[in-house]
Protein backbone atom coordinates (compact mmCIF):
# COMPACT_ATOMS: atom_id res chain seq x y z
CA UNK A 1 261.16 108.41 -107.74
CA UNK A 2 257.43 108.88 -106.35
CA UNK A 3 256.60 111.33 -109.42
CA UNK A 4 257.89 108.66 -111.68
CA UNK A 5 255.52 106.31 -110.38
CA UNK A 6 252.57 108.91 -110.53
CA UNK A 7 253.02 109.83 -113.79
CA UNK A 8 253.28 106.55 -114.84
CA UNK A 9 249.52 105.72 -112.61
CA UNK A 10 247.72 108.66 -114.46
CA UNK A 11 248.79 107.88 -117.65
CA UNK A 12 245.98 105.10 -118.58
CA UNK A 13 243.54 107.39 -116.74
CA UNK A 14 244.13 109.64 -119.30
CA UNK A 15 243.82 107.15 -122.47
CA UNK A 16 240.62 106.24 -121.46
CA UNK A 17 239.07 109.83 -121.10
CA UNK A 18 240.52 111.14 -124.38
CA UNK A 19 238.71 107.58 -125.74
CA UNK A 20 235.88 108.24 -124.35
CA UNK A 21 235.56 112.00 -125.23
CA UNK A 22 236.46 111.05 -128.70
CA UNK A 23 233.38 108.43 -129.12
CA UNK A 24 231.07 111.22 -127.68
CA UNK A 25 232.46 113.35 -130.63
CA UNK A 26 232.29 110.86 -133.35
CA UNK A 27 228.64 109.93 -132.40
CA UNK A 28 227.73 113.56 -132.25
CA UNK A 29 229.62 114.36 -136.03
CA UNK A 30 227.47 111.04 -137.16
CA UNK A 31 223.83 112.73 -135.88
CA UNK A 32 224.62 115.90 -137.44
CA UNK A 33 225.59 114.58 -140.59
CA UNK A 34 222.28 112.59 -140.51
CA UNK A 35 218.78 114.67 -140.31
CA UNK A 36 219.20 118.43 -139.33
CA UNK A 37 217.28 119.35 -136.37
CA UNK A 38 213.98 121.05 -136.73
CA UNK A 39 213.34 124.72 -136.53
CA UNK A 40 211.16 125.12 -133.36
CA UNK A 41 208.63 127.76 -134.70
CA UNK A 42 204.61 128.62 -133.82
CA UNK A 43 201.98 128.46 -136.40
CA UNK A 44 198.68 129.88 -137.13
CA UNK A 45 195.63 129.06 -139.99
CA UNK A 46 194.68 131.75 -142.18
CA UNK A 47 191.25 132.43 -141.78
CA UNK A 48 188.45 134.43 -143.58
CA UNK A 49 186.43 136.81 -141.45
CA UNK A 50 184.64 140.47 -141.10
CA UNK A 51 186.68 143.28 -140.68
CA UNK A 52 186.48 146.89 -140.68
CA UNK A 53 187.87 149.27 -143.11
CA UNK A 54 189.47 152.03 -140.62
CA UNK A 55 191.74 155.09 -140.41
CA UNK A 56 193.33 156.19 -137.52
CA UNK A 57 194.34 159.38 -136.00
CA UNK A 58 195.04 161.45 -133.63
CA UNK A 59 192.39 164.19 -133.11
CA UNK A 60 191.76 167.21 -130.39
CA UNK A 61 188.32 167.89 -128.65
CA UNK A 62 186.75 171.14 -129.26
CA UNK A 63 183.21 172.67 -128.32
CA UNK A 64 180.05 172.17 -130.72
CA UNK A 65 180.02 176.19 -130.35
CA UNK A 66 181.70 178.67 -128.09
CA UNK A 67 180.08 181.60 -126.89
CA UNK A 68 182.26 185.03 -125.00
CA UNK A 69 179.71 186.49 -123.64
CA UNK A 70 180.08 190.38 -123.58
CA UNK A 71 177.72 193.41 -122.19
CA UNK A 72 175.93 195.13 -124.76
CA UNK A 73 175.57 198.25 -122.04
CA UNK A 74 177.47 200.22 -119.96
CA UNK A 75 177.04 199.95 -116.37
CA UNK A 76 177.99 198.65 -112.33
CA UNK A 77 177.52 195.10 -112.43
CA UNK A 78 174.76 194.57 -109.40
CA UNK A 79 175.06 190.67 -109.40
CA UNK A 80 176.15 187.52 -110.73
CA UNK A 81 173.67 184.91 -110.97
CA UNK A 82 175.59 181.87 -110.99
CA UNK A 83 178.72 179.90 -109.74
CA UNK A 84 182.22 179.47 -112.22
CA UNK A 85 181.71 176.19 -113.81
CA UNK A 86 178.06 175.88 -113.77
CA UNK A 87 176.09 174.32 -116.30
CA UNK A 88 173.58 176.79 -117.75
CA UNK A 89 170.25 176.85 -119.93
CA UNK A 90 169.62 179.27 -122.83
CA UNK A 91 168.14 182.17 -121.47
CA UNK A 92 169.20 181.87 -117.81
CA UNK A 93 170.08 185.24 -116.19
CA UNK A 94 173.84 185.69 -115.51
CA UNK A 95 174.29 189.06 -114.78
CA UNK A 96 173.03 192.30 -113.90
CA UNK A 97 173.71 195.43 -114.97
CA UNK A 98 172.49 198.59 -112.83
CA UNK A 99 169.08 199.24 -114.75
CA UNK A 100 168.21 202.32 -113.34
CA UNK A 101 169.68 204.79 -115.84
CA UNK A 102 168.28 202.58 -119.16
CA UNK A 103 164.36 202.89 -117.06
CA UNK A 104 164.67 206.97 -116.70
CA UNK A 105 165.85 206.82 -120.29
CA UNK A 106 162.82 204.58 -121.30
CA UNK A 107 160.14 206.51 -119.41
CA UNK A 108 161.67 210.22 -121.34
CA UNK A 109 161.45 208.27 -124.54
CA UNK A 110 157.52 207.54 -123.75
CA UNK A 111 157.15 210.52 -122.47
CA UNK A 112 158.52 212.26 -126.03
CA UNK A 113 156.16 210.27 -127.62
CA UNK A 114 153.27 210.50 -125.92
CA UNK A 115 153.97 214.64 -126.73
CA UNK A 116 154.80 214.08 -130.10
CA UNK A 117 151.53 212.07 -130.59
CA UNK A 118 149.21 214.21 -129.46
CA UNK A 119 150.87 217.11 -131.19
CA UNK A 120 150.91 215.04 -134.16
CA UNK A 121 147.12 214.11 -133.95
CA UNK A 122 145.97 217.87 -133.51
CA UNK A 123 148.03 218.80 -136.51
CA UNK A 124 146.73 216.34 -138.76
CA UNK A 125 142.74 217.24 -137.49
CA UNK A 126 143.69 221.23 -138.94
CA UNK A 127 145.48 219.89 -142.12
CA UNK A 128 141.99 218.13 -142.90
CA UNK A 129 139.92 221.53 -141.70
CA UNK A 130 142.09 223.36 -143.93
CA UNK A 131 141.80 221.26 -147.02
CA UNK A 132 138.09 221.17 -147.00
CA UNK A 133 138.37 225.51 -146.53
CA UNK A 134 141.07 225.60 -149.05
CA UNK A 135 138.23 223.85 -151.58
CA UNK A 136 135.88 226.60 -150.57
CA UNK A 137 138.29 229.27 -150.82
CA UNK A 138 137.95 230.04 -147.36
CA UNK A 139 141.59 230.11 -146.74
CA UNK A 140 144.48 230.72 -149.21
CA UNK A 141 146.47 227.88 -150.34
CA UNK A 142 149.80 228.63 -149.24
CA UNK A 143 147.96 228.45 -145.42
CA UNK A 144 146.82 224.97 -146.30
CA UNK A 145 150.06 223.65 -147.15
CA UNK A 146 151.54 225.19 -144.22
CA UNK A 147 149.20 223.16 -141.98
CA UNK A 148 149.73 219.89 -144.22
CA UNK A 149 153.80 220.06 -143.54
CA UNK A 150 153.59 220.76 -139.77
CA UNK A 151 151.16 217.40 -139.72
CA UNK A 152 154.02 215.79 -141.22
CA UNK A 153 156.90 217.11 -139.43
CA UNK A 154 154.95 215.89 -136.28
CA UNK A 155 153.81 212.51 -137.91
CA UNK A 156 157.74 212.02 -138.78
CA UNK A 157 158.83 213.27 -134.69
CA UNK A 158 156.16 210.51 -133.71
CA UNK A 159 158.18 207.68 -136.14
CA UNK A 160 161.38 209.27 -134.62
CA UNK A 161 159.97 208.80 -130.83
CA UNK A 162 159.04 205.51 -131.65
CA UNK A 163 162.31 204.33 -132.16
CA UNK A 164 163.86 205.94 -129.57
CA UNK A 165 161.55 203.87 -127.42
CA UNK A 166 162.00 200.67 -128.73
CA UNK A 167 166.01 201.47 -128.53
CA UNK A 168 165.56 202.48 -124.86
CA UNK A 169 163.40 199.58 -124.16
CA UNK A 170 166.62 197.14 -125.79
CA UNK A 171 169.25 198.55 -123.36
CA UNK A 172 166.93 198.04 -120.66
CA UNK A 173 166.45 194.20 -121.71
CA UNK A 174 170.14 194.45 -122.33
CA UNK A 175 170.93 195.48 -118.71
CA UNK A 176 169.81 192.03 -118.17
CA UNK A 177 172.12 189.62 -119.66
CA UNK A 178 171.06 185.82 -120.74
CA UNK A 179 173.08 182.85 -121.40
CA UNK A 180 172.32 182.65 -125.40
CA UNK A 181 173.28 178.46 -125.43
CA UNK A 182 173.07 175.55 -123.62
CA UNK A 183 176.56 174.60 -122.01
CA UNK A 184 179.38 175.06 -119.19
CA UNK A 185 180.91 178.20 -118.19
CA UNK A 186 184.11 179.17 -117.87
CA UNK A 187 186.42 181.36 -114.93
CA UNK A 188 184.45 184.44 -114.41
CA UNK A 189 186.27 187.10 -115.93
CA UNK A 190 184.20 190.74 -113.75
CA UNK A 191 182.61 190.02 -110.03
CA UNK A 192 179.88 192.13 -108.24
CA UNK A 193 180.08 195.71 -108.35
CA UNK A 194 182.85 195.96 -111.35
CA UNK A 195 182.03 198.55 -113.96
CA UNK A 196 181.41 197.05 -117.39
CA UNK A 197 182.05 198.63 -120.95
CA UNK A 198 179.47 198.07 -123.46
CA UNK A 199 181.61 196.98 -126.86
CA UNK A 200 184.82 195.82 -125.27
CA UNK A 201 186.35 192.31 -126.36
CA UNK A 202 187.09 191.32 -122.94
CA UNK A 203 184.04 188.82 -122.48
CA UNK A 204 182.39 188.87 -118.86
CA UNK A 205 182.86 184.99 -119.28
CA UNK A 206 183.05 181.99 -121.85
CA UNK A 207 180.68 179.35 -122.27
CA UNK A 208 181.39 175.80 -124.03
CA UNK A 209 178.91 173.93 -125.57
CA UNK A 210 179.30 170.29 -124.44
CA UNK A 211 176.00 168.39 -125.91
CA UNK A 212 176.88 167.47 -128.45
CA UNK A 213 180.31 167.99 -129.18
CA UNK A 214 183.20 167.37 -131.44
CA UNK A 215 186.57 166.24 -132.10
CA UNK A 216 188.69 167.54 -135.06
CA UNK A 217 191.63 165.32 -136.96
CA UNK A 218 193.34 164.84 -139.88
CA UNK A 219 193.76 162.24 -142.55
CA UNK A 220 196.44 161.60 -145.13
CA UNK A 221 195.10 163.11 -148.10
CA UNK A 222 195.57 159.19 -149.69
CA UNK A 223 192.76 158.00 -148.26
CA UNK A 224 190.84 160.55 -149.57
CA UNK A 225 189.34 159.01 -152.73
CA UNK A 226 188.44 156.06 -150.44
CA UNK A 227 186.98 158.48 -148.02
CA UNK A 228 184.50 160.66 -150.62
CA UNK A 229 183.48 157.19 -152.20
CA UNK A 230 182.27 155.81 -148.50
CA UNK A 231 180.87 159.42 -147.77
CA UNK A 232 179.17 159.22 -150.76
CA UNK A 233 176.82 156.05 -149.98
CA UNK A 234 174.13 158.81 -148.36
CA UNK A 235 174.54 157.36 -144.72
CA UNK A 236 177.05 158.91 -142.21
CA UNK A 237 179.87 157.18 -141.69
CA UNK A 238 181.25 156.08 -137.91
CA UNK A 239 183.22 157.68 -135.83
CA UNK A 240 184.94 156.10 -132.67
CA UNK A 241 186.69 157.88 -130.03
CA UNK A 242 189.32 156.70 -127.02
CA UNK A 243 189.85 159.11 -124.52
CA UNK A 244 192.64 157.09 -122.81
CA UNK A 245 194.30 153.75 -121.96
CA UNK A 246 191.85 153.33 -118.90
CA UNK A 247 188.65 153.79 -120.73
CA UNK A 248 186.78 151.13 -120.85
CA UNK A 249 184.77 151.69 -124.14
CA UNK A 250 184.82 153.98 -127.21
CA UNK A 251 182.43 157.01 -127.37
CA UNK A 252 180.45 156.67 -130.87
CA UNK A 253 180.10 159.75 -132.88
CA UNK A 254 179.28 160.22 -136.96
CA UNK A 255 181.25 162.64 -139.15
CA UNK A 256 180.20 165.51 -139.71
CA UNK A 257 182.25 167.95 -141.85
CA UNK A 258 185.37 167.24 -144.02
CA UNK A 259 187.10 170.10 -145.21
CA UNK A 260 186.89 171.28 -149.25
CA UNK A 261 191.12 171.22 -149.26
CA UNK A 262 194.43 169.75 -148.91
CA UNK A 263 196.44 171.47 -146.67
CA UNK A 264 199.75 171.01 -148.52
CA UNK A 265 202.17 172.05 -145.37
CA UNK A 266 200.75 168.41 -143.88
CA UNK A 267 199.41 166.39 -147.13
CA UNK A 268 196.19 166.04 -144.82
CA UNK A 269 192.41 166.65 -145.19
CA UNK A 270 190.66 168.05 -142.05
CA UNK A 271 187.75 166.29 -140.75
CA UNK A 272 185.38 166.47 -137.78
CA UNK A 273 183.43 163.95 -135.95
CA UNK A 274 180.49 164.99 -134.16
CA UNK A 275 179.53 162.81 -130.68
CA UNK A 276 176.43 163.49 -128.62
CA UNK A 277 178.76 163.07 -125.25
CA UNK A 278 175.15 163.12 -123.12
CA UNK A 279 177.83 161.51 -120.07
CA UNK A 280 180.10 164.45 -120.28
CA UNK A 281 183.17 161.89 -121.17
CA UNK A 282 185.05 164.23 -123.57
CA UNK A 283 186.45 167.34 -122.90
CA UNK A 284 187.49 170.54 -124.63
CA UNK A 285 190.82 170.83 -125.51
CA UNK A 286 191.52 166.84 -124.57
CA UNK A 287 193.57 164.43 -126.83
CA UNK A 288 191.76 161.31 -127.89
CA UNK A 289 192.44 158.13 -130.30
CA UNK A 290 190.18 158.48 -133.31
CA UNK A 291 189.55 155.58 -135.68
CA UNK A 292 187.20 156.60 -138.78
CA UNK A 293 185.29 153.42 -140.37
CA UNK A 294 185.03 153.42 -143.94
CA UNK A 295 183.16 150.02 -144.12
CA UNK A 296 182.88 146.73 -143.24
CA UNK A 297 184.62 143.74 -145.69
CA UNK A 298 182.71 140.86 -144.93
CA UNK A 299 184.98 137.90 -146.59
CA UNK A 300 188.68 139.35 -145.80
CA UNK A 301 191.87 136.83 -145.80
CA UNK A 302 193.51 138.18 -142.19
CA UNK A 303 196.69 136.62 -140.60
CA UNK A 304 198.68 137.75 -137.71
CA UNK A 305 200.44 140.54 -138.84
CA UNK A 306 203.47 139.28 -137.05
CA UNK A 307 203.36 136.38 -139.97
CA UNK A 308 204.11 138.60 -142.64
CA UNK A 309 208.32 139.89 -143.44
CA UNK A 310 209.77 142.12 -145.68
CA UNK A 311 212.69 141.40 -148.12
CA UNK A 312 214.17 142.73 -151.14
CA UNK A 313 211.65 141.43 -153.29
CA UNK A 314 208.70 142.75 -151.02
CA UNK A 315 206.23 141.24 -148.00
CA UNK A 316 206.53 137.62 -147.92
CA UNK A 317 205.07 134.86 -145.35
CA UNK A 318 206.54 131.30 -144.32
CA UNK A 319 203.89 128.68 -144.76
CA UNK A 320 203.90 124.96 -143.18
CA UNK A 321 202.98 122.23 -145.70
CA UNK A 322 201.28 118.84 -145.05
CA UNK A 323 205.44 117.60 -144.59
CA UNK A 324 206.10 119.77 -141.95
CA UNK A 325 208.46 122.18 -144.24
CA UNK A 326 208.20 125.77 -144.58
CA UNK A 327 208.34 127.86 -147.71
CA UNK A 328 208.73 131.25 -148.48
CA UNK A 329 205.24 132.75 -150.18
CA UNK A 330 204.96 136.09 -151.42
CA UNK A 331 201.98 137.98 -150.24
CA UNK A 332 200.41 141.52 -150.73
CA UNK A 333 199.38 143.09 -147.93
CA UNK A 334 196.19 145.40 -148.04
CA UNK A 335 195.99 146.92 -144.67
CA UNK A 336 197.06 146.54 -141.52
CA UNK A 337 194.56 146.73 -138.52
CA UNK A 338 195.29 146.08 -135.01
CA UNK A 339 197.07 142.65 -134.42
CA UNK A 340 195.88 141.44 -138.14
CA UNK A 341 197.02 141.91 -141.33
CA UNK A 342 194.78 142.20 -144.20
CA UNK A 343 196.45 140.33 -147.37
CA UNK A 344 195.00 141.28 -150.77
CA UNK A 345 196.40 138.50 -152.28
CA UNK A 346 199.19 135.05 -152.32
CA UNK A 347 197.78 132.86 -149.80
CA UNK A 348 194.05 130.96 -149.55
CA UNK A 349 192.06 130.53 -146.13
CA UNK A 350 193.08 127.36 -144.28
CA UNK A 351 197.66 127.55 -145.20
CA UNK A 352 199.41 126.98 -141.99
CA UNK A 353 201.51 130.41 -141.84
CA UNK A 354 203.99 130.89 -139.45
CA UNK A 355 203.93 133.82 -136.53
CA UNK A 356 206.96 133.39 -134.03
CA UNK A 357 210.70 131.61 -135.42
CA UNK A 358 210.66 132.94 -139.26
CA UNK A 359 214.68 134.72 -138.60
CA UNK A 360 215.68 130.80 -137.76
CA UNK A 361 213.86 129.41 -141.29
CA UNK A 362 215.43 129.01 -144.87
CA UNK A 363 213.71 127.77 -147.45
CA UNK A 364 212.47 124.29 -147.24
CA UNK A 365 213.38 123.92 -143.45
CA UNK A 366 211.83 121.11 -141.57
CA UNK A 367 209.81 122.78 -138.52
CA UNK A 368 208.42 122.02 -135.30
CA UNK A 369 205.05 123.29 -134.56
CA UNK A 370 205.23 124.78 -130.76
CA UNK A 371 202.29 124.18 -128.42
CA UNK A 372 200.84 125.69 -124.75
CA UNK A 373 201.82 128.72 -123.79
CA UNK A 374 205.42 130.66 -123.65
CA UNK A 375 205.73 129.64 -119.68
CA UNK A 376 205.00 126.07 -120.67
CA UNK A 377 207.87 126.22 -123.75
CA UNK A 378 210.05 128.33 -120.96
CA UNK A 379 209.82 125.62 -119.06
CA UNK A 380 210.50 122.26 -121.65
């Protein structure tokens, strides 16, 4: 009997929620079927400004020259005159060589001459006594000529002597050996009392050139036309350098060579920027962000590049009219460079183009222009 009566209590409770729940529903049908709601969407102006024509790449440090310095004599290695890694001067002594056995050969190739000279001098004093007798008939002609050819043979021995000295002289400067350019060496390769082998390709130790210096990339070989045109303008064009996320500032070089093919394996053109690196910043070997600037266009039409889609029928942008609607434009996009896209041509300075919301847009859809920042819309 008492469940009779409760069932009987809780039925009017439950008429008047389904009446209420079905009033909530009706008035929600009746809003949607009014105005749709508005597409929640940020906005920004297209503008006209400065910006650089650039190509990026990836590109790989490498020494203005490299030098493997070798011995030029044969010899025990007496002393090194400087540290691994130490920056060096053209013509500062590295090593030594044991000069001893180039100075006895120098002072027997003076000697020789000195022999051969004075031979030579007496010889040539009878050749011109004989001539004047051989005129007179004092002396037979054969004995002239025989005087005349030993002046020469001793005139050539003298020529002969000569060069022996000035050879002897060489290996003696040689025993000495010079840094021949400005730079950094490398791990020393021989130490203090090794032998060393005059013509071997083992070098005694490497030195890089590191002021200035250069970086080598590659281009797409599409750019190329672009690229000979700017070249062509007489002035060198820019070259800017990253060596990492951390640096504060790119290093500032020119280019300097661009190579005379194609490599077809890549569909690239080689290039090489050179950068006077006086703070010692880039590094043999290192990886670095390279952006080459062609030139500077003074009146481009830039928009985020977020703005800008891609459909079926090609890049396309949602712009914001004075009604607060948004409509599909087609655009054509030049370039893209950072954050900004360069657009060759479909919208003027000044149209409202949207950035953030486009997915949630059809054409014709009333918007709502988002303010403050992403916490503040977090937050509403």
């Amino acid at each position: 009997m008492r469940k009779i009566m409760d069932v009987m209590v809780d039925r009017p409770l439950r008429f008047t929620l389904a009446a209420i729940l079905g009033l909530a529903g009706a008035a929600c049908s009746s809003h949607s079927a009014g105005a749709p709601a508005r597409v929640p969407v940020s906005v920004a102006q297209v503008e006209r400004r400065a910006v650089p024509d650039e190509i990026d790449a990836i590109g790989t440090v490498e020494p203005m020259r490299l030098v493997r310095v070798t011995s030029q004599v044969s010899g025990v290695l007496l002393r090194v005159h400087f540290h691994e890694g130490d920056e060096v001067a053209a013509g500062q002594v590295l090593f030594e060589v044991d000069p001893r056995p180039y100075q006895a050969t120098l002072l027997q190739a003076e000697a020789n001459l000195a022999r051969d000279q004075a031979q030579a001098e007496n010889a040539a004093r009878d050749a011109e006594r004989y001539a004047a007798l051989a005129e007179n008939a004092s002396v037979s002609r054969e004995d002239y000529q025989q005087k005349r050819s030993t002046a020469d043979a001793l005139a050539a021995a003298v020529r002969a002597d000569s060069a022996a000295v000035v050879v002897a002289r060489l290996n003696l400067d040689y025993a000495t050996i010079r840094a021949p350019i400005n730079g950094r060496t490398g791990s020393l390769l021989v130490h203090e009392g090794n032998q060393v082998q005059a013509g071997t390709a083992a070098p005694l130790v490497t030195i890089n050139e590191l002021r200035p210096i250069l970086v080598r990339f590659a281009v797409p070989a599409i750019r190329l036309p672009a690229l000979r045109r700017h070249q062509s303008g007489g002035d060198p064009l820019r070259v800017l350098a990253r060596t990492s996320q951390e640096a504060t500032a790119d290093v500032a070089g020119t280019l300097s060579f661009m190579d005379n093919h194609v490599d077809s394996a890549t569909g690239t053109v080689l290039l090489k920027g050179q950068f006077p690196n006086r703070d010692g910043g880039l590094w043999p070997g290192e990886l670095v962000n390279v952006t080459l600037v062609l030139d500077i266009q003074a009146d481009a039409v830039v928009i985020p590049a977020q703005a800008v889609l891609t459909g079926q029928q090609g890049t396309y942008v949602f712009v914001v009219d004075s009604n607060g609607a948004a409509h599909q434009r087609p655009v054509t996009v030049a370039r893209t460079l950072d954050s900004l896209a360069v657009i060759a041509s479909g919208i003027t300075p000044g149209t409202t183009v949207v950035t953030d919301g486009q997915l949630r847009l059809t054409p014709d859809a009333k918007v709502e222009i988002r303010t403050g920042s992403k916490s503040d819309q977090a937050q509403q």
